[in-house]
Protein backbone atom coordinates (compact mmCIF):
# COMPACT_ATOMS: atom_id res chain seq x y z
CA UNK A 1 150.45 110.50 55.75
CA UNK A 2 153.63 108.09 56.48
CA UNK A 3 152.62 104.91 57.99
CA UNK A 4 152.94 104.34 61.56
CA UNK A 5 153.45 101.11 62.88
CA UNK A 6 152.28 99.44 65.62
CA UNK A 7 153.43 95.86 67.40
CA UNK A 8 150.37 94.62 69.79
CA UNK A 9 151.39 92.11 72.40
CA UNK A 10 148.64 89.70 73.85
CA UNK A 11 149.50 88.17 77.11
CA UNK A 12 146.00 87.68 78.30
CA UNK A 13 143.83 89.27 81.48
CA UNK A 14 140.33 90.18 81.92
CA UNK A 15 140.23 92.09 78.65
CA UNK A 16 140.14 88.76 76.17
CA UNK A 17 138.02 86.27 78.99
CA UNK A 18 135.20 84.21 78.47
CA UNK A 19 133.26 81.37 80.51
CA UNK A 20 135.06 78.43 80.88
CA UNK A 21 131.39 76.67 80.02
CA UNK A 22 129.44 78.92 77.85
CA UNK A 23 126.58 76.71 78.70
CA UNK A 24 126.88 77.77 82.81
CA UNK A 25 126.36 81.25 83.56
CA UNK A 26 128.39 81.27 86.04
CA UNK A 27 131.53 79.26 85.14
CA UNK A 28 134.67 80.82 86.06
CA UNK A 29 136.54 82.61 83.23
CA UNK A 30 139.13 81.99 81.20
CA UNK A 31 141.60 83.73 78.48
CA UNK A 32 140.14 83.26 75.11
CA UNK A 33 142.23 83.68 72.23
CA UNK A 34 143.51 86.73 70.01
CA UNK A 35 141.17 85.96 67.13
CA UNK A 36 138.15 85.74 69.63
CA UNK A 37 139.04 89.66 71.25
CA UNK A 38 139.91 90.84 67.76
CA UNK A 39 135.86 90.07 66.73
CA UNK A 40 134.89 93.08 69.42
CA UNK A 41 137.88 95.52 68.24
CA UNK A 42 136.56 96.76 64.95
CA UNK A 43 138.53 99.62 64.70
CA UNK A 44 141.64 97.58 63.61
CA UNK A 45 140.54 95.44 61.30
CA UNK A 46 142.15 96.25 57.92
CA UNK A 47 139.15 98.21 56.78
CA UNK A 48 138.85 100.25 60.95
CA UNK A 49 139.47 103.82 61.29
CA UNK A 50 142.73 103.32 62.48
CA UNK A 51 144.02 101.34 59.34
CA UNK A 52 142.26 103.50 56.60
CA UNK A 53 142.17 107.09 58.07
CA UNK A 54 145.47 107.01 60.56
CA UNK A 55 147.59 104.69 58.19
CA UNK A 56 148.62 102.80 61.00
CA UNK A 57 149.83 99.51 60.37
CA UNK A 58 148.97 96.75 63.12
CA UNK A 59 151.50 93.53 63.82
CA UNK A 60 149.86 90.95 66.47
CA UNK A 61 151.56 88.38 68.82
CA UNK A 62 149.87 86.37 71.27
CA UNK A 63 151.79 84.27 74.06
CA UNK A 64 151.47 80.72 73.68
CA UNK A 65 149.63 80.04 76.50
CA UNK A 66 147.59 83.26 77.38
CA UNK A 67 147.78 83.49 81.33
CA UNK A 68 145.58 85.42 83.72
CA UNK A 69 148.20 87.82 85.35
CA UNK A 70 148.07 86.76 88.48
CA UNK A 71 149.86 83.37 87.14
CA UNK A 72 152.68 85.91 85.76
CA UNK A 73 156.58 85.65 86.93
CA UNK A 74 159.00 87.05 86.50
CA UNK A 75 160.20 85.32 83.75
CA UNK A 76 156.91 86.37 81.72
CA UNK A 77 158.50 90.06 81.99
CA UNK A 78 161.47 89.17 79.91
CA UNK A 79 159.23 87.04 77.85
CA UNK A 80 157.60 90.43 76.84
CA UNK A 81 160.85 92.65 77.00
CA UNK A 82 162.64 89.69 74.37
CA UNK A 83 159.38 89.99 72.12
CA UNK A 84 159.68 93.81 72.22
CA UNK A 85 163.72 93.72 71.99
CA UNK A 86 163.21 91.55 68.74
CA UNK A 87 160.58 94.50 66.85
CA UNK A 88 162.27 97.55 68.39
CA UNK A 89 163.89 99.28 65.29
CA UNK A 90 161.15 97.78 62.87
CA UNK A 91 157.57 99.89 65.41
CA UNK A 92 157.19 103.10 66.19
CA UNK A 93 155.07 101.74 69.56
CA UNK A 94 153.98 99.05 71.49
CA UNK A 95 151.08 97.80 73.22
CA UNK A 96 150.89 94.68 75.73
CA UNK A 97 147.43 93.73 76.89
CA UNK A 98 147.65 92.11 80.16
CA UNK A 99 145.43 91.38 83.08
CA UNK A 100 145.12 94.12 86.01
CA UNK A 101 146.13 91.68 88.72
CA UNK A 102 149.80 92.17 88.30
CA UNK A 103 150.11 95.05 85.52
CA UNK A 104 151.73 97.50 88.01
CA UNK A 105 154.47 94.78 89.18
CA UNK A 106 155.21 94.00 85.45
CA UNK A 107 155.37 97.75 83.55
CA UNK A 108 157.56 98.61 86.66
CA UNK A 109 160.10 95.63 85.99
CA UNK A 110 159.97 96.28 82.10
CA UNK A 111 161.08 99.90 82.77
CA UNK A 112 163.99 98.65 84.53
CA UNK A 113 165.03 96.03 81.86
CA UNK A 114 164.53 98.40 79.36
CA UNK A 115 167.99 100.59 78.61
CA UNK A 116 167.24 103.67 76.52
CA UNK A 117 163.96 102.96 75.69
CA UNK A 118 163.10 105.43 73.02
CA UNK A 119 159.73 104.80 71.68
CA UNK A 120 156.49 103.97 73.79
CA UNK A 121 155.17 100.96 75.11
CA UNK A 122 151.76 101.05 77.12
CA UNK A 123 149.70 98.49 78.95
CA UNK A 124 146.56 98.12 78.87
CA UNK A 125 143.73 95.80 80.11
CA UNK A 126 140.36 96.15 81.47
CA UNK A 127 137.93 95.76 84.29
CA UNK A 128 135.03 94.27 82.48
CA UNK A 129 135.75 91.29 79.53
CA UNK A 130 135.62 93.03 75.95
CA UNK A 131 132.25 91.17 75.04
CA UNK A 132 130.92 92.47 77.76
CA UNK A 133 127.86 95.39 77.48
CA UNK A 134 129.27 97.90 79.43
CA UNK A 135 132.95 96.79 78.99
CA UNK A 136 135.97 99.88 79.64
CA UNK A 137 137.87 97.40 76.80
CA UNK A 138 137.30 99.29 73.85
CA UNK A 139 138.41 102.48 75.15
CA UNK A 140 141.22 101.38 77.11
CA UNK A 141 142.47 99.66 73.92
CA UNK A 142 141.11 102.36 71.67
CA UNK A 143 143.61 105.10 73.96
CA UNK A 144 146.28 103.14 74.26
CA UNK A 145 146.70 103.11 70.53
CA UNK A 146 146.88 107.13 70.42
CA UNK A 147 149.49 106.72 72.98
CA UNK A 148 151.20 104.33 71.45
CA UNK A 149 150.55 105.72 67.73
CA UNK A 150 151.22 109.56 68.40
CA UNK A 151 153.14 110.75 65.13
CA UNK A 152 149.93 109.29 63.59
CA UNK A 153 148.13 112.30 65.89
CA UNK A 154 150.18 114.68 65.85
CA UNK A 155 150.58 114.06 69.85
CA UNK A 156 153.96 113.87 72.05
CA UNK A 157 155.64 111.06 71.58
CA UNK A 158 155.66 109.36 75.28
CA UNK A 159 158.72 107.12 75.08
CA UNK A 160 158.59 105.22 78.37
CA UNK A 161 156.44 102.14 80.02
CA UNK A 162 153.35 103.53 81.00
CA UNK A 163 150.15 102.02 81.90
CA UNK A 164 146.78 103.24 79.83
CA UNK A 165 143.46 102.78 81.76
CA UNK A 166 140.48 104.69 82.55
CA UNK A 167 141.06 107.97 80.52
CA UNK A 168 144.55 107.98 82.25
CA UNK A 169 148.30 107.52 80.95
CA UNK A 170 150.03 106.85 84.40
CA UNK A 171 153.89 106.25 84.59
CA UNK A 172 154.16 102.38 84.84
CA UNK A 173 156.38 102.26 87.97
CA UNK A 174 154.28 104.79 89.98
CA UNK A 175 151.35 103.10 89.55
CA UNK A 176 149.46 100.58 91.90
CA UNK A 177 146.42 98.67 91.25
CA UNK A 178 143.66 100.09 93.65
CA UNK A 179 140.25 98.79 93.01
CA UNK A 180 138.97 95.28 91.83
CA UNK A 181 135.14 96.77 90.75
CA UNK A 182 135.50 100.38 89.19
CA UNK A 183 137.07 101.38 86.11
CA UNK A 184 139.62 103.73 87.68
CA UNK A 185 141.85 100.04 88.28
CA UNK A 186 145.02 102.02 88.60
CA UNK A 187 145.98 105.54 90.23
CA UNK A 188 149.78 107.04 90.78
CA UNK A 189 149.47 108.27 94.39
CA UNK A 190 152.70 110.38 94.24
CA UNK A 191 153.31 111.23 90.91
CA UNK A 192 151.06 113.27 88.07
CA UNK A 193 149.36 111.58 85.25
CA UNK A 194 151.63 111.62 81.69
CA UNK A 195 148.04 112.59 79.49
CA UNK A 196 144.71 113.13 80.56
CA UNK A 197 142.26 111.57 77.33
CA UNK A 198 139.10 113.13 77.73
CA UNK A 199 137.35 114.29 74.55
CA UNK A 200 140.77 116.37 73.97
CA UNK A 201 144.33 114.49 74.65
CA UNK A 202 146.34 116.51 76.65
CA UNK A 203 149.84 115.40 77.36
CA UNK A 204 151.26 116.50 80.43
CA UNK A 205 154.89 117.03 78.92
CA UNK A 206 156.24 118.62 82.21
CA UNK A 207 155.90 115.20 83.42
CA UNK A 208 158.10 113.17 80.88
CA UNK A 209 161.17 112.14 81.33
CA UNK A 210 163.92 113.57 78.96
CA UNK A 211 165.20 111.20 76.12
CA UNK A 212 167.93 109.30 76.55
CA UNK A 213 170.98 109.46 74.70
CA UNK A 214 172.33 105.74 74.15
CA UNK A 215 171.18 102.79 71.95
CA UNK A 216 168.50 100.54 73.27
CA UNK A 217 168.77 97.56 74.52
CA UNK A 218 167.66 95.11 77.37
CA UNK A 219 169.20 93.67 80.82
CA UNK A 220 167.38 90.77 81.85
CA UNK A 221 169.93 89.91 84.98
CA UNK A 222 167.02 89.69 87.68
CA UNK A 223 167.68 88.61 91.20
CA UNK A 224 164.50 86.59 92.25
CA UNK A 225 165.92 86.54 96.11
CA UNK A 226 163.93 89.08 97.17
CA UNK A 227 161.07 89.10 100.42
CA UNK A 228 158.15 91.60 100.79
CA UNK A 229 157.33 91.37 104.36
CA UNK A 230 154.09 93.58 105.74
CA UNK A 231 154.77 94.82 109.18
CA UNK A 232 151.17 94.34 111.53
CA UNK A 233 150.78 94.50 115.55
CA UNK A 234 151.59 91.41 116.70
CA UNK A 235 154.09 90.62 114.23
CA UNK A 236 156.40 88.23 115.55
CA UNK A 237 160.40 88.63 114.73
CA UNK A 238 160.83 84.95 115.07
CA UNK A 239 159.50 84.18 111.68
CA UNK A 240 161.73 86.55 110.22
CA UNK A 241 164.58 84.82 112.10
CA UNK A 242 163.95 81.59 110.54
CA UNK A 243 164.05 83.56 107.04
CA UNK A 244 167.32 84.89 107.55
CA UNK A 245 168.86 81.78 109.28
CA UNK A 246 168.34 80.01 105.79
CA UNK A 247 170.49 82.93 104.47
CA UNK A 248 169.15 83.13 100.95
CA UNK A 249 167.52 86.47 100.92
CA UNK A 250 169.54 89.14 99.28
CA UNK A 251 167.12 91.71 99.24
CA UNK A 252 164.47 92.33 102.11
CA UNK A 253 161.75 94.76 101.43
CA UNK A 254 159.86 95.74 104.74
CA UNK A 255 155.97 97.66 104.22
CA UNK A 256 156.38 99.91 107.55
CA UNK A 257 154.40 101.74 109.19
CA UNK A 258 153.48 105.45 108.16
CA UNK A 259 156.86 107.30 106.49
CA UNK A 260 159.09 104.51 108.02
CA UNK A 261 158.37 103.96 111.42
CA UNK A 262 158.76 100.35 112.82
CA UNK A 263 158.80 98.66 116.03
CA UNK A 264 162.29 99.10 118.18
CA UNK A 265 162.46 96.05 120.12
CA UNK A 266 166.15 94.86 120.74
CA UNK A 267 164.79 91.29 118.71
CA UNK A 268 163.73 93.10 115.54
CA UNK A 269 167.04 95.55 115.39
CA UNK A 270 168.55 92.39 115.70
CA UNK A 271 167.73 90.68 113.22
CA UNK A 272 168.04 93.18 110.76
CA UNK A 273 171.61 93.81 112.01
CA UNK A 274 172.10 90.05 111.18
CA UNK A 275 170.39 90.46 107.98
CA UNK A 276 172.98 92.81 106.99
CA UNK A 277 175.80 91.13 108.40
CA UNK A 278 174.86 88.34 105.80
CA UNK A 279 174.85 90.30 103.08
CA UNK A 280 171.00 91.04 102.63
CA UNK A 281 170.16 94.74 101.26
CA UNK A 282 166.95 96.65 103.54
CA UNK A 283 164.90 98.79 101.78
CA UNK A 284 161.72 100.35 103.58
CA UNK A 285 158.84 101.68 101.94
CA UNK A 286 155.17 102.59 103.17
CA UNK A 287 151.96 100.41 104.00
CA UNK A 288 150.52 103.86 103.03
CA UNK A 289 149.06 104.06 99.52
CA UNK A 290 150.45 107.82 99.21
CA UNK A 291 153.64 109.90 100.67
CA UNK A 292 156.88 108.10 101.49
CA UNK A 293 159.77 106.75 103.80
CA UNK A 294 161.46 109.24 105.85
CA UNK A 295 163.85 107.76 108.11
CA UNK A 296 164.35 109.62 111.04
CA UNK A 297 161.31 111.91 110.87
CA UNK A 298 160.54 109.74 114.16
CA UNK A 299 162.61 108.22 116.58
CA UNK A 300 161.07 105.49 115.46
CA UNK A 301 162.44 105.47 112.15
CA UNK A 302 165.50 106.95 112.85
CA UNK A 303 167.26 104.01 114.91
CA UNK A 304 167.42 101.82 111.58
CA UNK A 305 169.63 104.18 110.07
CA UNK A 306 172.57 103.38 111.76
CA UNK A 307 171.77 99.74 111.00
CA UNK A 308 172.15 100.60 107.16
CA UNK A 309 168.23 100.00 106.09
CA UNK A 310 167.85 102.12 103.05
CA UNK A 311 164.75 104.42 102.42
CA UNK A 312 162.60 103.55 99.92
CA UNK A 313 161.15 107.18 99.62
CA UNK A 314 158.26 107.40 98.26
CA UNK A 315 158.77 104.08 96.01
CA UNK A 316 155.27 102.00 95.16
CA UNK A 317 155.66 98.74 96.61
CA UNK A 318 155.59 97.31 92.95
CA UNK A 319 158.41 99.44 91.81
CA UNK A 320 160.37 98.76 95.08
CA UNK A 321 160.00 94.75 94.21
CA UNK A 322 160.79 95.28 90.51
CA UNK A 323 164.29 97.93 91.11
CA UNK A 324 165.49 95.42 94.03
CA UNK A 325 165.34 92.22 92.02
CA UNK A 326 166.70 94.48 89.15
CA UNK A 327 169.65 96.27 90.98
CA UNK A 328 170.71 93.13 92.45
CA UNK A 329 170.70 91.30 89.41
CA UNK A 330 173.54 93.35 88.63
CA UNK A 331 176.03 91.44 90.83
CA UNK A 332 177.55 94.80 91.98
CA UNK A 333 179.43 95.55 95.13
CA UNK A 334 177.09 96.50 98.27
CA UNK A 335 177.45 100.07 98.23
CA UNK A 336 176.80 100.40 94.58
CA UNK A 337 173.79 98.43 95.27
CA UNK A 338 173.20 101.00 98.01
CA UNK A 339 173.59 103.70 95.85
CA UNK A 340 171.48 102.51 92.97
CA UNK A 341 168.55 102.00 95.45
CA UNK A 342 168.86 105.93 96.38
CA UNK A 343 169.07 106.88 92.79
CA UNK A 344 166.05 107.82 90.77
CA UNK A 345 166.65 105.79 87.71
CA UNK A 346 163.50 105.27 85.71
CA UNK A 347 161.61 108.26 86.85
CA UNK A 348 160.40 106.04 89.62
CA UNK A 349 160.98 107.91 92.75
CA UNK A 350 161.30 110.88 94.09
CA UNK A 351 163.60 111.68 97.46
């Protein structure tokens, strides 16, 4: 059997924690290191079923400081997308453990930055430490690697960034973490699962994206000038005023109400129409955790149009953050940045 070859990426999360004060039952916890998590994952030790009876060949890199995610940037993402970039032609797959907190917001930037990608790379993480009784660790790991390893089992290759949890391979930028306490973390409210891994893999390959025909590579031009703002009764437009006054937002991402309604006072229409007058790009999603924007379903929706707000469709909040910061990092003019925003580019949305 040739070997198959696997580069493992450890950035830190839940997965790999441990008491701060083993001594104090409850002290808070804390990223332990690679060698610590590798004690629990027997299966890839040199002499593991994985190694011996798959011939898959393991390579490990940890960051230097391993971070709970919610202390990730962006600047972490490119971080992992360099590390990747570096080992590309040399693995047939990668796998990045990470924490839940922000795994959505980072497999959805990585699938912009990565051009071409080819060859899979899945996240993975877990609800419950790894040394931990009843810990979802093992087999979250244990899947991630028959994802990630599939010519070693005879599976589909799945050559995009997906996220592994729960007996689930979701597509990384439709996916949204949706519970802190049970192992289903993660669900894809508008879009199917890639594989189902129940005591059979099945790979759902209606659902993958075709291949693409150039060479990889990476573009790590992100635009960190970017607001999420959550619409609510009672929200007041002079806040967002005072946002825009300072004129440094280039991309303004609004959580409406519903498929895109929002209130139509004269303040708030103007102050998006001044918003776009300075240059800033409007892109509406949902507050809803499934369906989409529709502008002018409503009446309520439909009086932005005119404005030039863009619909989000039915974009997870994640992947809206990740494609603005993305598509404006590529300096274009405004309607190609208009355009890009209504173009499915990653698989990522569907109008």
């Amino acid at each position: 059997m040739a070997k198959t070859r696997l580069f493992i990426l450890y950035t830190g999360g839940t997965i790999g924690m441990g008491p701060q004060n083993p001594e104090v039952s409850d002290s808070p916890l804390i990223p332990q290191s690679w060698e610590q998590l590798q004690r629990y994952m027997h299966s890839i030790h040199e002499d593991g079923y994985f190694s011996k009876v798959k011939n898959i060949e393991f390579e490990y890199h940890s960051f230097p400081v391993l971070l709970d995610s919610s202390q990730l940037d962006i600047s972490h993402w490119i971080q992992m997308a360099k590390e990747i970039e570096k080992r590309y032609d040399d693995f047939d797959g990668f796998i990045i453990i990470h924490g839940t907190d922000t795994m959505a917001y980072t497999a959805s930037g990585l699938s912009f930055i990565f051009n071409n990608l080819n060859k899979p790379v899945v996240l993975t993480g877990s609800q419950l430490p790894i040394s931990h009784s009843r810990t979802d660790a093992i087999t979250n790991f244990s899947n991630a690697i028959h994802i990630a390893g599939a010519k070693a089992f005879g599976l589909p290759p799945i050559n995009e960034v997906s996220i592994c949890f729960n007996d689930r391979l979701l597509r990384g930028n439709r996916s949204t973490k949706a519970s802190t306490n049970v192992f289903e973390g993660f669900v894809s409210p508008d879009y199917p699962p890639l594989a189902e891994l129940e005591e059979a893999i099945k790979v759902k390959t209606r659902n993958l994206m075709e291949a693409p025909d150039g060479a990889f590579s990476i573009n790590t031009n992100l635009n960190p000038n970017v607001i999420i703002l959550t619409l609510f009764p009672g929200f007041r437009v002079e806040h967002l005023q005072k946002l825009i006054e300072d004129d440094e937002i280039d991309g303004l991402i609004i959580k409406t109400y519903g498929s895109g309604n929002a209130p139509c006072t004269e303040p708030f229409l103007s102050c998006l129409k001044q918003a776009k007058k300075q240059g800033t790009t409007i892109l509406f999603t949902t507050q809803c955790l499934q369906g989409g924007v529709k502008l002018g379903k409503y009446a309520a929706s439909d009086v932005f149009r005119p404005i030039g707000v863009i619909s989000g469709g039915d974009l997870t909040n994640e992947a809206a953050l990740a494609k603005m910061m993305w598509v404006l990092g590529q300096k274009s003019s405004a309607a190609e940045v208009e355009k890009l925003l209504q173009t499915n580019m990653r698989g990522e949305v569907t109008f």
